[in-house]
C-alpha atoms as a PDB file:
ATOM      1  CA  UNK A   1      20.452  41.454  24.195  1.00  0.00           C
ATOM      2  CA  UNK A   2      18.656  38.130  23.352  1.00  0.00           C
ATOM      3  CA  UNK A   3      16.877  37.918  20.118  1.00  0.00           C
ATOM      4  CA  UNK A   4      13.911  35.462  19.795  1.00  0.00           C
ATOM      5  CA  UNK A   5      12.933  33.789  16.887  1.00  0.00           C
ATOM      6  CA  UNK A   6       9.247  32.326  16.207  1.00  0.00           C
ATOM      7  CA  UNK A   7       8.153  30.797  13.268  1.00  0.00           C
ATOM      8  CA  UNK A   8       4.772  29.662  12.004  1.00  0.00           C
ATOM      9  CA  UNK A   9       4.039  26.960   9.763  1.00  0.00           C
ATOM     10  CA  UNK A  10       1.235  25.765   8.622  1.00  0.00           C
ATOM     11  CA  UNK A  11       0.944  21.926   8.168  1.00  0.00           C
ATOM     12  CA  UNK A  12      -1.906  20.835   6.277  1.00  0.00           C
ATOM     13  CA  UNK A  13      -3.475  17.606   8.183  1.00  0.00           C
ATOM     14  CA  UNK A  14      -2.711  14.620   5.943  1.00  0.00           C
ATOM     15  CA  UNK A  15       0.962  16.163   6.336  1.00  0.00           C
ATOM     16  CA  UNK A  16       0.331  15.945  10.016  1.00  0.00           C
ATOM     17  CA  UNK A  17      -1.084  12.422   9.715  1.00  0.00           C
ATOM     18  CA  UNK A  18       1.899  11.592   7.270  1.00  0.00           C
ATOM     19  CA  UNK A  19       4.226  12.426   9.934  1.00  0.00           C
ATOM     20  CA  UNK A  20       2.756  10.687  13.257  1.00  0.00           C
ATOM     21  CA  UNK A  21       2.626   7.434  10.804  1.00  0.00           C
ATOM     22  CA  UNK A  22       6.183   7.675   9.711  1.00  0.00           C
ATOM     23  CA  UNK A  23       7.371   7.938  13.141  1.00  0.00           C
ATOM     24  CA  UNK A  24       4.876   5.016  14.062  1.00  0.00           C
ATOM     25  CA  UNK A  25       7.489   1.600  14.471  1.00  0.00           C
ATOM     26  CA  UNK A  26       7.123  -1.000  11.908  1.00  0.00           C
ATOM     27  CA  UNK A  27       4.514  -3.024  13.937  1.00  0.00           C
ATOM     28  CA  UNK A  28       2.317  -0.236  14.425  1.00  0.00           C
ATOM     29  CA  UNK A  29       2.364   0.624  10.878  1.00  0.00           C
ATOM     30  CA  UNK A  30       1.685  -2.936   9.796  1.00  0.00           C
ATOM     31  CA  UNK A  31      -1.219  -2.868  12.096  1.00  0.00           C
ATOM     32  CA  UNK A  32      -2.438   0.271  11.249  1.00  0.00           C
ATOM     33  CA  UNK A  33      -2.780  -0.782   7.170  1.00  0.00           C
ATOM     34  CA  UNK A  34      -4.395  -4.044   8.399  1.00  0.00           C
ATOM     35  CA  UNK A  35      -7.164  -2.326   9.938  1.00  0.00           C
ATOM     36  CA  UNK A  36      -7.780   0.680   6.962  1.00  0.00           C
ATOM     37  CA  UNK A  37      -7.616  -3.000   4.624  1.00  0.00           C
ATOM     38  CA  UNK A  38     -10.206  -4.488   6.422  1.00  0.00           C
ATOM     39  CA  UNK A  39     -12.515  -1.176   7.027  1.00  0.00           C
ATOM     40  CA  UNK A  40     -12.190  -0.576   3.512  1.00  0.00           C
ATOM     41  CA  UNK A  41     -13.253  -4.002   2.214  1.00  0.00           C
ATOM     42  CA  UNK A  42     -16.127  -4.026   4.976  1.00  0.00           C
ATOM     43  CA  UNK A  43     -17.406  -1.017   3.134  1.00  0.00           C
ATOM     44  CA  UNK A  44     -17.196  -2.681  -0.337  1.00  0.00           C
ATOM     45  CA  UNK A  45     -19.217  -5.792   1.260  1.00  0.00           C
ATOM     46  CA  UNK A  46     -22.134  -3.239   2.954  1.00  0.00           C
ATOM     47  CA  UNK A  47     -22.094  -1.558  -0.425  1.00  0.00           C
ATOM     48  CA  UNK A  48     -22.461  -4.992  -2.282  1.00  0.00           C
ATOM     49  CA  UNK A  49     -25.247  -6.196   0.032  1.00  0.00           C
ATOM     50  CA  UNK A  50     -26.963  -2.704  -0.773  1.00  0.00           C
ATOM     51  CA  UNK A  51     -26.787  -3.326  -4.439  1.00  0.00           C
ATOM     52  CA  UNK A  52     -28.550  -6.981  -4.125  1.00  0.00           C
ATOM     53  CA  UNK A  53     -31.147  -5.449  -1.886  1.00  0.00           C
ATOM     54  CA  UNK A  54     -31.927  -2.704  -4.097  1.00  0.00           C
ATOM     55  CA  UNK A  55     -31.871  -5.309  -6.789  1.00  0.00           C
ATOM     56  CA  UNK A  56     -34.189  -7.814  -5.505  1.00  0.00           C
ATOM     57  CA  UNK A  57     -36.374  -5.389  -3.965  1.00  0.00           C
ATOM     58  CA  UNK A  58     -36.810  -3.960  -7.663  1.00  0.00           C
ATOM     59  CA  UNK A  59     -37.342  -7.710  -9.034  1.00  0.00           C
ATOM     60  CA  UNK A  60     -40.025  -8.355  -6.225  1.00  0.00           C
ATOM     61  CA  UNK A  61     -41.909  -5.292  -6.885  1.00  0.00           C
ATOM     62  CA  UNK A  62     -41.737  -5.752 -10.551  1.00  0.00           C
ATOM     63  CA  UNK A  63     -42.994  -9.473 -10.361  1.00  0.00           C
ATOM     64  CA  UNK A  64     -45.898  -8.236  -7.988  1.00  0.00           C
ATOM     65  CA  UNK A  65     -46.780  -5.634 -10.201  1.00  0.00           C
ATOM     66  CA  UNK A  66     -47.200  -7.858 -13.124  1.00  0.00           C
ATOM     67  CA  UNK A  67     -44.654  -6.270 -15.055  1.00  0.00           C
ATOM     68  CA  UNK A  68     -42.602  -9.208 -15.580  1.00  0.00           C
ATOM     69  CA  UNK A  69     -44.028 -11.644 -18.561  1.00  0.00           C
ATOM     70  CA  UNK A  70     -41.603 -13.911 -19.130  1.00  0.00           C
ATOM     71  CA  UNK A  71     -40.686 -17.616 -17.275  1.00  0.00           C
ATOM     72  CA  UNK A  72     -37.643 -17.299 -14.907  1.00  0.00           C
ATOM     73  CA  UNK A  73     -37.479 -20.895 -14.624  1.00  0.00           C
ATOM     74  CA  UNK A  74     -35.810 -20.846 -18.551  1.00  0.00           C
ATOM     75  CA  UNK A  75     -33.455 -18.655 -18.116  1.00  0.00           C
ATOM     76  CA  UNK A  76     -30.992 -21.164 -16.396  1.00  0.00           C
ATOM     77  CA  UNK A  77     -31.504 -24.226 -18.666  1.00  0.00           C
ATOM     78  CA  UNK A  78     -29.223 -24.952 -21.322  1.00  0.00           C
END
């Protein structure tokens, strides 16, 4: 009489990811943290450019609108 055995666990998927990386050779690792560097600071560039758009989109409308009253030309001279 053979006896069988099956288990089932349950691996969450970062776990899963964890693993395939660790078993990944050095080079491939290396690589891989290049590329989530440079996708990561890509996204802190788009978000940058966002935040000057916004901005000067908000200056430009104000200064249209008359709201501003002041000279920007003094605000730079010492």
């Amino acid at each position: 009489m053979v006896a069988t055995t099956t288990y089932q666990t349950t691996m969450s998927p970062i776990d899963a990811l964890w693993t395939l990386y660790l078993s990944q050779t050095k080079k491939v690792r290396e690589a891989f943290r290049m590329r989530l560097y440079a996708e990561e600071q890509a996204q802190a560039t788009k978000a940058q450019q966002k935040m000057v758009e916004e901005s000067l989109t908000r200056a430009f409308d104000e200064l249209h609108t008359g709201k501003v009253k002041h000279n920007a030309r003094s605000l730079f001279t010492e």
